[in-house]
C-alpha atoms as a PDB file:
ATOM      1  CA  UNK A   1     117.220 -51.746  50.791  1.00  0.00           C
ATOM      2  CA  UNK A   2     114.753 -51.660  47.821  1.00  0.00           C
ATOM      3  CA  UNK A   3     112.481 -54.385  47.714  1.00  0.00           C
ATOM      4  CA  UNK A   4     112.349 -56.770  44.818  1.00  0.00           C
ATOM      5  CA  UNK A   5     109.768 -55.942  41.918  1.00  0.00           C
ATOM      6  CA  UNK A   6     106.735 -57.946  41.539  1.00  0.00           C
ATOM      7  CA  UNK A   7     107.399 -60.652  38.406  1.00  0.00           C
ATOM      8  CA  UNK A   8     103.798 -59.683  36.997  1.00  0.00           C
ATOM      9  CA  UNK A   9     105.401 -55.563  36.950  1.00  0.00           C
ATOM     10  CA  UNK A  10     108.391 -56.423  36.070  1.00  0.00           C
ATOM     11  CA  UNK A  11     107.407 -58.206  32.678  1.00  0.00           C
ATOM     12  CA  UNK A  12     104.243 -55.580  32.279  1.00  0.00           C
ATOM     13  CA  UNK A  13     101.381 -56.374  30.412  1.00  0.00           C
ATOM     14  CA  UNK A  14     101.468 -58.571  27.649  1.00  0.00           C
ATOM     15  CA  UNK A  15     100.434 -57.284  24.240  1.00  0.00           C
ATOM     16  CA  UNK A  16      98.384 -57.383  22.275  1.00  0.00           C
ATOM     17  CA  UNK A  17      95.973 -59.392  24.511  1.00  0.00           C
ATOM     18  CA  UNK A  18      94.424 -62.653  24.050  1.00  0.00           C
ATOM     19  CA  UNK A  19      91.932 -62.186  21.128  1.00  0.00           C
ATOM     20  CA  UNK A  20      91.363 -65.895  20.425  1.00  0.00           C
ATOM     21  CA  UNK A  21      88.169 -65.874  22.459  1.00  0.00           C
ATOM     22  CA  UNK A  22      86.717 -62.309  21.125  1.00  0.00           C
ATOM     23  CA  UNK A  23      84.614 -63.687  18.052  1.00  0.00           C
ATOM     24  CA  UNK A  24      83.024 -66.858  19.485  1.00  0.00           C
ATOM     25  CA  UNK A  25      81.943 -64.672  22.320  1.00  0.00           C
ATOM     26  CA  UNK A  26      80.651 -62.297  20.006  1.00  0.00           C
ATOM     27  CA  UNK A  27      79.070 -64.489  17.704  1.00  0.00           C
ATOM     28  CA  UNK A  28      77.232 -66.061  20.799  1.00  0.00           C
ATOM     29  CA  UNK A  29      76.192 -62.615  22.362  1.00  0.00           C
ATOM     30  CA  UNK A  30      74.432 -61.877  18.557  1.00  0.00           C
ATOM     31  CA  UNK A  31      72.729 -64.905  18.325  1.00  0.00           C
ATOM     32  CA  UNK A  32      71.383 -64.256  21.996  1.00  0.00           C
ATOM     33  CA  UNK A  33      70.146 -61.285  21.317  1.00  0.00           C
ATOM     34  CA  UNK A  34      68.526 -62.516  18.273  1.00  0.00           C
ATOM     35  CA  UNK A  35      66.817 -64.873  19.717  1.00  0.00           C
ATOM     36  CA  UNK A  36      65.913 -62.866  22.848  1.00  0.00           C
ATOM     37  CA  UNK A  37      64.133 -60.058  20.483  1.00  0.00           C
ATOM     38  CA  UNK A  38      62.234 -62.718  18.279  1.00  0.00           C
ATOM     39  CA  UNK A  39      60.588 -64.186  21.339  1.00  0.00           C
ATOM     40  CA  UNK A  40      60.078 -60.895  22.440  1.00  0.00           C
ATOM     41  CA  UNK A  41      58.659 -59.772  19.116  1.00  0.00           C
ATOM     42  CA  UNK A  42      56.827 -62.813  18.996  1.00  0.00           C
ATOM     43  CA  UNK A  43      54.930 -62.409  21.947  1.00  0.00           C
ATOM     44  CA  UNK A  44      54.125 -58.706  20.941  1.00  0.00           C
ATOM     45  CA  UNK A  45      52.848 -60.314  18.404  1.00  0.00           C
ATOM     46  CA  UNK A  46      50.243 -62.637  20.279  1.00  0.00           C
ATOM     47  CA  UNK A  47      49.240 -60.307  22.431  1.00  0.00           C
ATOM     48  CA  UNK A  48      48.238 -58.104  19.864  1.00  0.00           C
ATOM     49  CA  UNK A  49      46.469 -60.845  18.276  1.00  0.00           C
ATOM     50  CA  UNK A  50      44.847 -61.993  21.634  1.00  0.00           C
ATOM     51  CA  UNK A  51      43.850 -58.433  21.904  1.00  0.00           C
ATOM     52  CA  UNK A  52      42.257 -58.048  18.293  1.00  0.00           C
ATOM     53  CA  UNK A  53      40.393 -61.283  19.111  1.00  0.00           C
ATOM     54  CA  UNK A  54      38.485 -60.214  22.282  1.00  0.00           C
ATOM     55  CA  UNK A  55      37.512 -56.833  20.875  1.00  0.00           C
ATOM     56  CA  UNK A  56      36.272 -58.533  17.746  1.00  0.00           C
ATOM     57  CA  UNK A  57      34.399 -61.148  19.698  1.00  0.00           C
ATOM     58  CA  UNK A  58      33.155 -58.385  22.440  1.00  0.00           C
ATOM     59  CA  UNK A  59      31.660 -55.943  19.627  1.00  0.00           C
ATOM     60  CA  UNK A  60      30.503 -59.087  17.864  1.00  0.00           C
ATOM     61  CA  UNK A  61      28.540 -60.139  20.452  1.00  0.00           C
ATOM     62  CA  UNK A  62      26.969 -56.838  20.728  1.00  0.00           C
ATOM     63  CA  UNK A  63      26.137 -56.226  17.389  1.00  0.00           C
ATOM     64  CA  UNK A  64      25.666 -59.213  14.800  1.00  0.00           C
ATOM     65  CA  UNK A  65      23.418 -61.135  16.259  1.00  0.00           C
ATOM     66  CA  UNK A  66      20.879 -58.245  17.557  1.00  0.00           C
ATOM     67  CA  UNK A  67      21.384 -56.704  14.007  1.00  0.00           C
ATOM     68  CA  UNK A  68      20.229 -59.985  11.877  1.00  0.00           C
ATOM     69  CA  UNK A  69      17.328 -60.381  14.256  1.00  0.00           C
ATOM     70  CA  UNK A  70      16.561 -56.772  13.779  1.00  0.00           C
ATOM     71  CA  UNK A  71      16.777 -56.785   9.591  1.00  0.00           C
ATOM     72  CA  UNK A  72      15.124 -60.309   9.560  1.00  0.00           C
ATOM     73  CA  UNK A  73      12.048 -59.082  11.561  1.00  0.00           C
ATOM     74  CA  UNK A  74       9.039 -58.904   9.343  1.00  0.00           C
ATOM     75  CA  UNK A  75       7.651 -55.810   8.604  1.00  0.00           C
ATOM     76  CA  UNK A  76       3.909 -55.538   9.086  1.00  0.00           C
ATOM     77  CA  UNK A  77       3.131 -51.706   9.123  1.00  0.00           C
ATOM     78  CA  UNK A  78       4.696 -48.803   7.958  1.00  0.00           C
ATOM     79  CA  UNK A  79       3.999 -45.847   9.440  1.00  0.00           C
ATOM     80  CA  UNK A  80       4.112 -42.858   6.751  1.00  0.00           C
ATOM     81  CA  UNK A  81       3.746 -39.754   8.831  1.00  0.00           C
ATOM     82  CA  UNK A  82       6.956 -38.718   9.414  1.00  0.00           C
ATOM     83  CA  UNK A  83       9.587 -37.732   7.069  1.00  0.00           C
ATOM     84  CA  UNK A  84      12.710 -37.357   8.857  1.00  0.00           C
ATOM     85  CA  UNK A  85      12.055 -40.355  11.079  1.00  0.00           C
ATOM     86  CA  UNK A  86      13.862 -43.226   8.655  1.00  0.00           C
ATOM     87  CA  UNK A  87      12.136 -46.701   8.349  1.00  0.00           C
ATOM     88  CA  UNK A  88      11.692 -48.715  11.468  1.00  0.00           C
ATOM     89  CA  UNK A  89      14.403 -51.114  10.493  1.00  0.00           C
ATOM     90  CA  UNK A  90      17.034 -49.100   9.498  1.00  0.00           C
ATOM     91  CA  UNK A  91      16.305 -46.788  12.154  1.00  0.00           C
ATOM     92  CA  UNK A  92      16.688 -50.177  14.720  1.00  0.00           C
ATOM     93  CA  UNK A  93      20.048 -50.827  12.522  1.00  0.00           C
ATOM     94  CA  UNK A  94      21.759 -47.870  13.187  1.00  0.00           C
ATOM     95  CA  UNK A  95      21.117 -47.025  17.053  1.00  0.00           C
ATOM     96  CA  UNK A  96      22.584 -51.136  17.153  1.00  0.00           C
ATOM     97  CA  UNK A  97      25.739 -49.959  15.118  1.00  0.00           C
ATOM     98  CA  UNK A  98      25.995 -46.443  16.572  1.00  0.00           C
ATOM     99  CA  UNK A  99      26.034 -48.082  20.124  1.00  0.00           C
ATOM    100  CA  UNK A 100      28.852 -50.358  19.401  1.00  0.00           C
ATOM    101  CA  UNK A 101      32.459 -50.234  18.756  1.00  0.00           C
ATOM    102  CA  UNK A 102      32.526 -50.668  15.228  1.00  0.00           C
ATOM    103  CA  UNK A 103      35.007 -48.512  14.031  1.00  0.00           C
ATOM    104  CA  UNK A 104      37.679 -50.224  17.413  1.00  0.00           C
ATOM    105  CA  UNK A 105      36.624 -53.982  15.628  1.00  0.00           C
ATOM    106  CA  UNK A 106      37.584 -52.559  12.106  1.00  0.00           C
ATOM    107  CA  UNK A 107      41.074 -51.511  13.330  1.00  0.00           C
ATOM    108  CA  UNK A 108      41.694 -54.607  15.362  1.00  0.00           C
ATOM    109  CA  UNK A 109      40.642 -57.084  13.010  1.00  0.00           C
ATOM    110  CA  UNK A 110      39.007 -55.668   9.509  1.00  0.00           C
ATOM    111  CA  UNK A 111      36.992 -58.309   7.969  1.00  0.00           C
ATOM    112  CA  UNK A 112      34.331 -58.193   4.965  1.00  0.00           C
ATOM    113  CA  UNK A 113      32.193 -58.106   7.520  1.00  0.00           C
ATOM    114  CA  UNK A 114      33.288 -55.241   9.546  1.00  0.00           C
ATOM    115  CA  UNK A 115      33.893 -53.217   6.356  1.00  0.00           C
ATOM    116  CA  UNK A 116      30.047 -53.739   5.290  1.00  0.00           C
ATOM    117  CA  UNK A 117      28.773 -52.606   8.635  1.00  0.00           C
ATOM    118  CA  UNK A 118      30.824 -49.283   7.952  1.00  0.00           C
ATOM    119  CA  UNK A 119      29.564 -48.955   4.974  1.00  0.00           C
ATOM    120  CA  UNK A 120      25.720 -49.867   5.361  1.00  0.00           C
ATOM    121  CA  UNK A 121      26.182 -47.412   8.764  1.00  0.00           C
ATOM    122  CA  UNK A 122      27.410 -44.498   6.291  1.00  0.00           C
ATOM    123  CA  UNK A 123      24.435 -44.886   3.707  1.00  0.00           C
ATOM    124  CA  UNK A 124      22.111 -44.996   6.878  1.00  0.00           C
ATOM    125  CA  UNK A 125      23.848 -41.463   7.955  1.00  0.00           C
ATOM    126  CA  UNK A 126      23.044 -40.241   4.743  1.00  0.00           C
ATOM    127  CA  UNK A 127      19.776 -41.193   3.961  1.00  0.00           C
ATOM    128  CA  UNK A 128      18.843 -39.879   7.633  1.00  0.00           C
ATOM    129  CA  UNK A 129      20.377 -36.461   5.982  1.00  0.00           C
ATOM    130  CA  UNK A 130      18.419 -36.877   2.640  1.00  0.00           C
ATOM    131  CA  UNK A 131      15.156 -37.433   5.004  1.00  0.00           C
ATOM    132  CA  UNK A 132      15.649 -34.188   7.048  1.00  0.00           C
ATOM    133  CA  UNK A 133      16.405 -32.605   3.964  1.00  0.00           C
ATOM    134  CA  UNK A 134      13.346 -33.567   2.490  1.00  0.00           C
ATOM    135  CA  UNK A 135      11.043 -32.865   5.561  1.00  0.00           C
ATOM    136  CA  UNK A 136      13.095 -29.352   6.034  1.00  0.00           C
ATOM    137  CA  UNK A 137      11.831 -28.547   1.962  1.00  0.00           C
ATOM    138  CA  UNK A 138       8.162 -29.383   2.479  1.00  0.00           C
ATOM    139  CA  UNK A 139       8.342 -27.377   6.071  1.00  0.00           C
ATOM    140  CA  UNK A 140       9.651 -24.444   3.804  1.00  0.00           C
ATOM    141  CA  UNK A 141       6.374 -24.989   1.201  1.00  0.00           C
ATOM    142  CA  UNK A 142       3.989 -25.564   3.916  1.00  0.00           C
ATOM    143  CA  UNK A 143       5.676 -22.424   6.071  1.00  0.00           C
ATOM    144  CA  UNK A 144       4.348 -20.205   2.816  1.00  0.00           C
ATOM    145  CA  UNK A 145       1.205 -21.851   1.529  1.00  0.00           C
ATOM    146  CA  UNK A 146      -1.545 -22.402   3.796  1.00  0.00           C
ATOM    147  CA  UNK A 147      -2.992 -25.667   3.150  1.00  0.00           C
ATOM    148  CA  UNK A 148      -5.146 -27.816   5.275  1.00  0.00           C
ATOM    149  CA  UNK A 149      -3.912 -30.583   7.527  1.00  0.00           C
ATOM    150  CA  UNK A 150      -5.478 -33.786   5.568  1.00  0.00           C
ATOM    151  CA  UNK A 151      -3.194 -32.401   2.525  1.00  0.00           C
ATOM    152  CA  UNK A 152       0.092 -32.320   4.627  1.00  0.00           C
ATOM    153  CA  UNK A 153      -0.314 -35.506   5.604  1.00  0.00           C
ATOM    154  CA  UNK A 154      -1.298 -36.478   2.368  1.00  0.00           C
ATOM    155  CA  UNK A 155       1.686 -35.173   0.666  1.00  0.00           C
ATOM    156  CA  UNK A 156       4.409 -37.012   3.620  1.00  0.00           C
ATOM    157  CA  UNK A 157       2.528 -40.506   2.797  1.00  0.00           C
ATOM    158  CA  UNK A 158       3.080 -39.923  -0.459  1.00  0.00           C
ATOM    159  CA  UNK A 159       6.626 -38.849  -0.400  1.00  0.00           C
ATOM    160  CA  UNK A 160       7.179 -41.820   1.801  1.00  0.00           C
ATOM    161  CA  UNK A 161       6.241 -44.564  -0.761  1.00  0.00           C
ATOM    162  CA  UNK A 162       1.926 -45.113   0.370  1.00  0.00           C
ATOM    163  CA  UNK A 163      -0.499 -47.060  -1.761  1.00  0.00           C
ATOM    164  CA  UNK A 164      -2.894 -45.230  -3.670  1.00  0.00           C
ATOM    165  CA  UNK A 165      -5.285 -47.026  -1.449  1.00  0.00           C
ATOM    166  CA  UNK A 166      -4.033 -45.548   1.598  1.00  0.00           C
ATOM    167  CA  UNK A 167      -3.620 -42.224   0.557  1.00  0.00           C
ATOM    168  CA  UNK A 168      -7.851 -42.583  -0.092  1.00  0.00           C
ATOM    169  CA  UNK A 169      -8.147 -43.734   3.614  1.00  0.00           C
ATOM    170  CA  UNK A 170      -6.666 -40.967   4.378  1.00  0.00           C
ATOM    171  CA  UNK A 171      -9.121 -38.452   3.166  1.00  0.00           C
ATOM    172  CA  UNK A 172     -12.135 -37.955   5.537  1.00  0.00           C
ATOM    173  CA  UNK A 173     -15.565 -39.579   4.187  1.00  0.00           C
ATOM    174  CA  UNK A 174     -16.891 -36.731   3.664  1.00  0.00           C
ATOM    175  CA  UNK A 175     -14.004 -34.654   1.905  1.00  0.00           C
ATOM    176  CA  UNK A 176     -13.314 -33.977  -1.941  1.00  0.00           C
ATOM    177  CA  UNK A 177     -10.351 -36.308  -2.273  1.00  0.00           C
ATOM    178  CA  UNK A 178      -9.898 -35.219  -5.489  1.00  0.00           C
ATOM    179  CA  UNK A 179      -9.380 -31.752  -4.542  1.00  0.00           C
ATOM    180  CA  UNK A 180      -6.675 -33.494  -2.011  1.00  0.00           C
ATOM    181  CA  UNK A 181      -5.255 -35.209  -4.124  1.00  0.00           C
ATOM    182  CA  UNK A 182      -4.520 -32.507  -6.477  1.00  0.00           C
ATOM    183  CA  UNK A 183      -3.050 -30.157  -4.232  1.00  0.00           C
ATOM    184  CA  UNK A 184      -0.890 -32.514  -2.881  1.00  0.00           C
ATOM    185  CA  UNK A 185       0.618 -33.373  -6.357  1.00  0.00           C
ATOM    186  CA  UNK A 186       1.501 -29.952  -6.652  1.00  0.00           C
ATOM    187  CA  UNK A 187       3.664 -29.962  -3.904  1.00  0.00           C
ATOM    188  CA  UNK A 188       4.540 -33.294  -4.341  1.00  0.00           C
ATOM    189  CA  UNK A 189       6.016 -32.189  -7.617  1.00  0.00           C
ATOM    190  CA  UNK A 190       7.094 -29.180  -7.014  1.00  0.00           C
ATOM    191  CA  UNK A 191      11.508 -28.531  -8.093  1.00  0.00           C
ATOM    192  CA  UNK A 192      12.548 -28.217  -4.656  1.00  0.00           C
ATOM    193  CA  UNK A 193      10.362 -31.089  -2.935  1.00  0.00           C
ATOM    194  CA  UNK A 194      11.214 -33.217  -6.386  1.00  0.00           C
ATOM    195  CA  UNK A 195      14.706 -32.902  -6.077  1.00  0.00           C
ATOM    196  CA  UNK A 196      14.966 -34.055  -2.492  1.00  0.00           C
ATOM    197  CA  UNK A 197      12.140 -36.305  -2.793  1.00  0.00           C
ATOM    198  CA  UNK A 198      14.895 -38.318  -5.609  1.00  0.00           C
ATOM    199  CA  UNK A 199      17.660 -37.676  -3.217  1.00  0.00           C
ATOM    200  CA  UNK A 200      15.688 -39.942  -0.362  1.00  0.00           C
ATOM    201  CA  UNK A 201      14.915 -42.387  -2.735  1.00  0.00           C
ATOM    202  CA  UNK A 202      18.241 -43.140  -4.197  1.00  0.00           C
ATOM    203  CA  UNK A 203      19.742 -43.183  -0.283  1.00  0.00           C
ATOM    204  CA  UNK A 204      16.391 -45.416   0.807  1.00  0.00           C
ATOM    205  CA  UNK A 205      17.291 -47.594  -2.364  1.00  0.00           C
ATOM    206  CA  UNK A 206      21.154 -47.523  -1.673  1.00  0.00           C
ATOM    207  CA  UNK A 207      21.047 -49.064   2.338  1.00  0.00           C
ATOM    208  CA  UNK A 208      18.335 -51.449   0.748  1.00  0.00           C
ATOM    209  CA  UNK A 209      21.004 -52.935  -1.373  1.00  0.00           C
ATOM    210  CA  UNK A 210      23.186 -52.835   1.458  1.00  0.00           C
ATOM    211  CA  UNK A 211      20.952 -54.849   3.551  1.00  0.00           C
ATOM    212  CA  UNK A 212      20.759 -57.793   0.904  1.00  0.00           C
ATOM    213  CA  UNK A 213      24.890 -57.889   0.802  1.00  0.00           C
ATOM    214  CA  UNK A 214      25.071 -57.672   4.591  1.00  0.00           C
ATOM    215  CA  UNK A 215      22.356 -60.660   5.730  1.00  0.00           C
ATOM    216  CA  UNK A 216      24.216 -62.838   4.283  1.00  0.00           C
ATOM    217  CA  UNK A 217      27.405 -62.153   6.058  1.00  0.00           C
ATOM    218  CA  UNK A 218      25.743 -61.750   9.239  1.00  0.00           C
ATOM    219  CA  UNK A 219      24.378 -64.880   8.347  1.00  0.00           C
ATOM    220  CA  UNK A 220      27.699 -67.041   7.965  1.00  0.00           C
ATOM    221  CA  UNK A 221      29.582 -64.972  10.983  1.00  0.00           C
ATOM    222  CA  UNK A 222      26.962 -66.477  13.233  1.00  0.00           C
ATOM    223  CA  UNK A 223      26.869 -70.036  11.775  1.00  0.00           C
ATOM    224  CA  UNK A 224      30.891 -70.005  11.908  1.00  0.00           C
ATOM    225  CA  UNK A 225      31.093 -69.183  15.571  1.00  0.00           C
ATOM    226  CA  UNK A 226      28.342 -71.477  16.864  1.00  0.00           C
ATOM    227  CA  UNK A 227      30.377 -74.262  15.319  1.00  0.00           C
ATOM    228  CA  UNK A 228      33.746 -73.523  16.744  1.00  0.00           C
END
């Protein structure tokens, strides 16, 4: 004897199904989400900022401070016997900025500040170039014509900005200066040594300028993070 079929078979399933809950469920599940990926995007978002801080704070710490002491220093001699050496504070300058993580603190956080550093560290690279250029031109004159030593370094004090005073020290008591001086100006103003004699100048004259737009910077990142 067959057995009876189940009620729940016998009727089958009922269609279409019960849609009355389908849109508040699926309004809640969106607004959920939404909310889940803001926080989540929000957080990204701190973290990245968190992240931007300490590197800006780690490569300030390195660099500003070091680097204002370095340009304020007073500068009581100048040594004016070698060409493709730069001056003593620029030269201090870059090593600081080479040594750091400049270009990481521009990406993380550009400021004014971080954007002058750049740009006073390319006009340092390029007067370094201008000065090798320079030394590798009066090599090449020096290489041909023989000349004696006094007049060499007569010529590279002279290139490198010395009073006429010191350019008479120079000359040994008992030497012609005149004759000295003469044959340096002839190199001195000679096309090739000329041209890259301007070229250093306008480079030395460029990260000058530099310098007097950066101090003050330096200057008011310091004062604003000693009073935080």
């Amino acid at each position: 004897m067959p057995l009876p079929a189940s009620p729940l078979l016998a009727q089958g399933p009922s269609w279409p199904g019960d849609w009355s809950t389908f849109w508040p469920d699926m309004v809640i599940g969106c607004i959920t989400g939404l909310i889940i990926g803001l926080a989540l995007w929000l957080l990204d978002i701190w973290a990245n900022r968190r992240h931007s801080r300490k590197v800006a704070r780690r490569v300030s710490l390195r660099i500003v401070q070091p680097l204002l002491l370095t340009l304020q220093r007073p500068l009581y001699t100048q040594s004016f016997t070698e060409i493709a050496e730069l001056p003593r504070k620029h030269r201090s300058a870059l090593a600081l900025i080479e040594q750091s993580d400049l270009d990481d603190w521009h990406e993380e956080l550009a400021t004014e500040l971080t954007e002058t550093l750049r740009d006073y560290r390319s006009r340092l690279r390029n007067l370094q170039a201008d000065a090798d250029d320079l030394e590798q031109a009066v090599e090449r004159w020096f290489t041909v014509h023989r000349t004696r030593p006094v007049v060499r370094e007569w010529v590279e004090a002279a290139l490198l900005g010395a009073s006429d005073d010191y350019l008479r020290a120079m000359a040994p008591a008992d030497a012609d200066y005149g004759a000295i001086a003469e044959a340096g100006a002839t190199i001195v103003t000679s096309r090739l040594v000329r041209k890259h004699a301007r070229a250093y100048a306008h480079s030395l004259r460029k990260a000058d300028t530099t310098v007097q737009h950066l101090m003050p910077i330096l200057i008011e990142n310091i004062r604003r993070r000693s009073n935080r």
